[in-house]
PDB file of N, CA and C in Angstrom:
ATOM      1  N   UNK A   1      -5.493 179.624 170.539  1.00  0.00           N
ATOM      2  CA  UNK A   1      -6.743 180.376 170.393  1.00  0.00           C
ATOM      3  C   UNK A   1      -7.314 180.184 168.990  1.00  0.00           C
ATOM      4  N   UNK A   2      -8.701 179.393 168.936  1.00  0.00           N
ATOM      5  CA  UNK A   2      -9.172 179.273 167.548  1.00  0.00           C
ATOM      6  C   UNK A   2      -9.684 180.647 167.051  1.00  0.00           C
ATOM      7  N   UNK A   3      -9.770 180.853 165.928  1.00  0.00           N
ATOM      8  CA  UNK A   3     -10.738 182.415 165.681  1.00  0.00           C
ATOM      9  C   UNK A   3     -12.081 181.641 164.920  1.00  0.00           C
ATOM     10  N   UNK A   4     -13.160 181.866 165.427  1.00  0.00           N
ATOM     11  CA  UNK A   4     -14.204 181.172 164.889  1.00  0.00           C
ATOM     12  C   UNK A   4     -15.182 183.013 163.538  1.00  0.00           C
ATOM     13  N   UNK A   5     -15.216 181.834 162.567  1.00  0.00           N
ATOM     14  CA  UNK A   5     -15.700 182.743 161.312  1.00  0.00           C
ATOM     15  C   UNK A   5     -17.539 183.294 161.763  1.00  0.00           C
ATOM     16  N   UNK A   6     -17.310 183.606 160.702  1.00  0.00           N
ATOM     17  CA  UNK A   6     -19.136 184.158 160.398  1.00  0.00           C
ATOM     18  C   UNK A   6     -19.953 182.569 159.809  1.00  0.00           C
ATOM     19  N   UNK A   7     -19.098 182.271 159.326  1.00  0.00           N
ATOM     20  CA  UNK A   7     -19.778 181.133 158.012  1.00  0.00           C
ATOM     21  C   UNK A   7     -20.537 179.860 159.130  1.00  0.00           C
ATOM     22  N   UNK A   8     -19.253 179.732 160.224  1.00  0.00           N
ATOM     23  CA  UNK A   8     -19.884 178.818 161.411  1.00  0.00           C
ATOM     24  C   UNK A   8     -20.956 178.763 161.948  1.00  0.00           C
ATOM     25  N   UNK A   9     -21.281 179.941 161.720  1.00  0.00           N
ATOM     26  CA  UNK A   9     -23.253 180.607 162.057  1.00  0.00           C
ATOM     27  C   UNK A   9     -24.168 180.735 161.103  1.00  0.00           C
ATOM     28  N   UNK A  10     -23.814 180.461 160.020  1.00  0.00           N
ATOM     29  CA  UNK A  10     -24.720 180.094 159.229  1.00  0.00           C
ATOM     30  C   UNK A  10     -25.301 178.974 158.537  1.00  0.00           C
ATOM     31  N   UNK A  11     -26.376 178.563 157.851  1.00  0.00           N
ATOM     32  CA  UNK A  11     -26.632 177.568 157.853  1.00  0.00           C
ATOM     33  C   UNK A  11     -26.324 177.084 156.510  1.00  0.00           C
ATOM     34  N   UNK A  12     -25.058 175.466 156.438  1.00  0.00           N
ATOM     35  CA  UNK A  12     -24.173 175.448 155.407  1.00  0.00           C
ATOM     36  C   UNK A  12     -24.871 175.090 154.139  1.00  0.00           C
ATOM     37  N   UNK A  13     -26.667 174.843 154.628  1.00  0.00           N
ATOM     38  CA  UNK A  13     -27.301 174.276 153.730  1.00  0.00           C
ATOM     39  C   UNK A  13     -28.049 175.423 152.471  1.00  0.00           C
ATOM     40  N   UNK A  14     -28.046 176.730 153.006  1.00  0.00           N
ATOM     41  CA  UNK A  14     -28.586 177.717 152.026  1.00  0.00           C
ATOM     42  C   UNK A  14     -27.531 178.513 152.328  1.00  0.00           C
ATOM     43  N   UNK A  15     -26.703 178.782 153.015  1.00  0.00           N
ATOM     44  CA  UNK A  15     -25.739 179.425 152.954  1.00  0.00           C
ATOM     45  C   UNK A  15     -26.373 180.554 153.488  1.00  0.00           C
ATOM     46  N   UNK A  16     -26.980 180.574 154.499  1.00  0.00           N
ATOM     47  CA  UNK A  16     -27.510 181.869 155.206  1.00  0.00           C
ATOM     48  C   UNK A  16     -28.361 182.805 154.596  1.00  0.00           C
ATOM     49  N   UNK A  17     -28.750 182.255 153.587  1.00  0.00           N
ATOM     50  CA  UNK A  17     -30.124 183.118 153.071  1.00  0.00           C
ATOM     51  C   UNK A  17     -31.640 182.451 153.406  1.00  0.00           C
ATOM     52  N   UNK A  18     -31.685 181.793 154.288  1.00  0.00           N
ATOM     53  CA  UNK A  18     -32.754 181.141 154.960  1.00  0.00           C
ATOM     54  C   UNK A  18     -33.373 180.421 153.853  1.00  0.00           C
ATOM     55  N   UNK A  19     -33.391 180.478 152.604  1.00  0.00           N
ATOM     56  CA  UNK A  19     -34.101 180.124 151.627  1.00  0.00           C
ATOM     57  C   UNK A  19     -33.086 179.497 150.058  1.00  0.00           C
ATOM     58  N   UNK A  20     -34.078 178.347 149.543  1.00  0.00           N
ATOM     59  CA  UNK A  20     -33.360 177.476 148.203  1.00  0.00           C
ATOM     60  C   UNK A  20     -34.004 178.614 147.154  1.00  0.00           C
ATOM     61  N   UNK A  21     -33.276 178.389 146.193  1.00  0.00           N
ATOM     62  CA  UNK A  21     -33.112 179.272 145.162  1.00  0.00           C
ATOM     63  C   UNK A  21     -33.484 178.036 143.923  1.00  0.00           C
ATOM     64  N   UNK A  22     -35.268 177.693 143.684  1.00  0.00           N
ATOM     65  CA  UNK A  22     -35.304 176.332 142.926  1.00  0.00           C
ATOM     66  C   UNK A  22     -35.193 176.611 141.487  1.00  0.00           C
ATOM     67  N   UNK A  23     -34.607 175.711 140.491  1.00  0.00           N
ATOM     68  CA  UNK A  23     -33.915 175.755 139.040  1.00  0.00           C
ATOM     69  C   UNK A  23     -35.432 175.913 138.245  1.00  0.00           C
ATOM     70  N   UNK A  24     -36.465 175.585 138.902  1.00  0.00           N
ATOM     71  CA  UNK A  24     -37.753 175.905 137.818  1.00  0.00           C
ATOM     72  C   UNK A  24     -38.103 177.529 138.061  1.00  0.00           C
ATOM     73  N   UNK A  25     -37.540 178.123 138.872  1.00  0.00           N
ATOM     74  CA  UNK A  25     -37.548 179.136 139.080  1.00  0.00           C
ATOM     75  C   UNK A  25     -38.536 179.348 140.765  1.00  0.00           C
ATOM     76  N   UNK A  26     -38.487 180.834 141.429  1.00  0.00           N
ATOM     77  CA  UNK A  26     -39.269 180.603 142.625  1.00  0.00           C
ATOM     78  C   UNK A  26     -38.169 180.031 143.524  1.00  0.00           C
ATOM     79  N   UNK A  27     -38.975 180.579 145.128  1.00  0.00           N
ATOM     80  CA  UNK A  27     -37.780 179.918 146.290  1.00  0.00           C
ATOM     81  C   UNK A  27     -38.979 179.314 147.088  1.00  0.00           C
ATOM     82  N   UNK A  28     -37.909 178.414 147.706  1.00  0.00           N
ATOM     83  CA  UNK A  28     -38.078 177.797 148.866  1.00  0.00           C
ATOM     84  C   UNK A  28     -37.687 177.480 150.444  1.00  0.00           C
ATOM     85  N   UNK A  29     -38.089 177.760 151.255  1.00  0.00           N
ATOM     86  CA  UNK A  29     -37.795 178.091 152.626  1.00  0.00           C
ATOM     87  C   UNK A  29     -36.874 176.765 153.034  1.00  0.00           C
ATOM     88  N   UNK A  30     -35.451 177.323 153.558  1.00  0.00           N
ATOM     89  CA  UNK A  30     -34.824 176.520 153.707  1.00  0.00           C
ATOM     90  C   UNK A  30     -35.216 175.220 155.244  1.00  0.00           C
ATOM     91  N   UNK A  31     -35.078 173.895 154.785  1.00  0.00           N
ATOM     92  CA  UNK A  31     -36.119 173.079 156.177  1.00  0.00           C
ATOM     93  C   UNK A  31     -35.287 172.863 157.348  1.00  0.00           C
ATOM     94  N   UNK A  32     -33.853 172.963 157.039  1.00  0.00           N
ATOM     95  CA  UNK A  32     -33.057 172.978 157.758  1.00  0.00           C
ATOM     96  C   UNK A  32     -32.739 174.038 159.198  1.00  0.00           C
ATOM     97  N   UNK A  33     -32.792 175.542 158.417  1.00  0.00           N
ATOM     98  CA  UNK A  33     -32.839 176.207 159.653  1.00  0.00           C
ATOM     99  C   UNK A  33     -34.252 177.011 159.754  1.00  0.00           C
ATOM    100  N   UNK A  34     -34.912 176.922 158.946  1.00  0.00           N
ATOM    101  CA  UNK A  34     -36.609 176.958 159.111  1.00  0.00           C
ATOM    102  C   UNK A  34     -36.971 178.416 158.405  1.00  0.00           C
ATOM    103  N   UNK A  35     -35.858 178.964 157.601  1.00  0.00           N
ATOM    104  CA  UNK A  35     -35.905 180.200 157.262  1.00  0.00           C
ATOM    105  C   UNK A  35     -35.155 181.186 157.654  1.00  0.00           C
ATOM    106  N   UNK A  36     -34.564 181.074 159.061  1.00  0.00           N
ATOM    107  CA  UNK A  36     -34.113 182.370 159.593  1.00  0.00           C
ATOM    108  C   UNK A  36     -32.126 182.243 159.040  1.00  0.00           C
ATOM    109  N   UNK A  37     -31.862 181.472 158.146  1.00  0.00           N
ATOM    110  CA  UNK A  37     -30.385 181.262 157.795  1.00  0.00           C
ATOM    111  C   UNK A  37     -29.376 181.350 158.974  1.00  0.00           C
ATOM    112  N   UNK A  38     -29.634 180.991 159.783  1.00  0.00           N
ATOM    113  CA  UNK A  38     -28.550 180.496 160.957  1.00  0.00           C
ATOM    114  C   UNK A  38     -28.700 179.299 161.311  1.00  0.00           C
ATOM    115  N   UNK A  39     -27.137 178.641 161.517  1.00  0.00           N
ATOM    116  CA  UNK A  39     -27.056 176.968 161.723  1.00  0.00           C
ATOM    117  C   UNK A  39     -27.858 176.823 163.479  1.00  0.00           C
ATOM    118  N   UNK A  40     -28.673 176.121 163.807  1.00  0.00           N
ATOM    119  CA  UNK A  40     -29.258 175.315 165.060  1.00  0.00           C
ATOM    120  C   UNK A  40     -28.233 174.792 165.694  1.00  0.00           C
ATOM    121  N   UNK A  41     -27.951 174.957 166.811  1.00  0.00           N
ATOM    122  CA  UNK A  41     -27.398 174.499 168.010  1.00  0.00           C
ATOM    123  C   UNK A  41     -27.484 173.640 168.233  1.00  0.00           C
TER     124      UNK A  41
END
């Protein structure tokens, strides 16, 4: 029996905050899961 995490559902690219955190300062909507921070099926 695998135990599947939380992290598996999120998206590994913002780390589930739907959004990039950019170094000039200001965010950006993550393009990967389109904002809503969960990984796509």
């Amino acid at each position: 029996m695998t135990v599947k995490s939380l992290e598996a559902k999120t998206c590994e690219y913002c780390k589930g905050k739907g959004y990039f955190q950019l170094v000039l300062g200001g965010s950006e909507t993550c393009s990967s899961c389109e904002g809503t921070g969960k990984k796509k099926e």
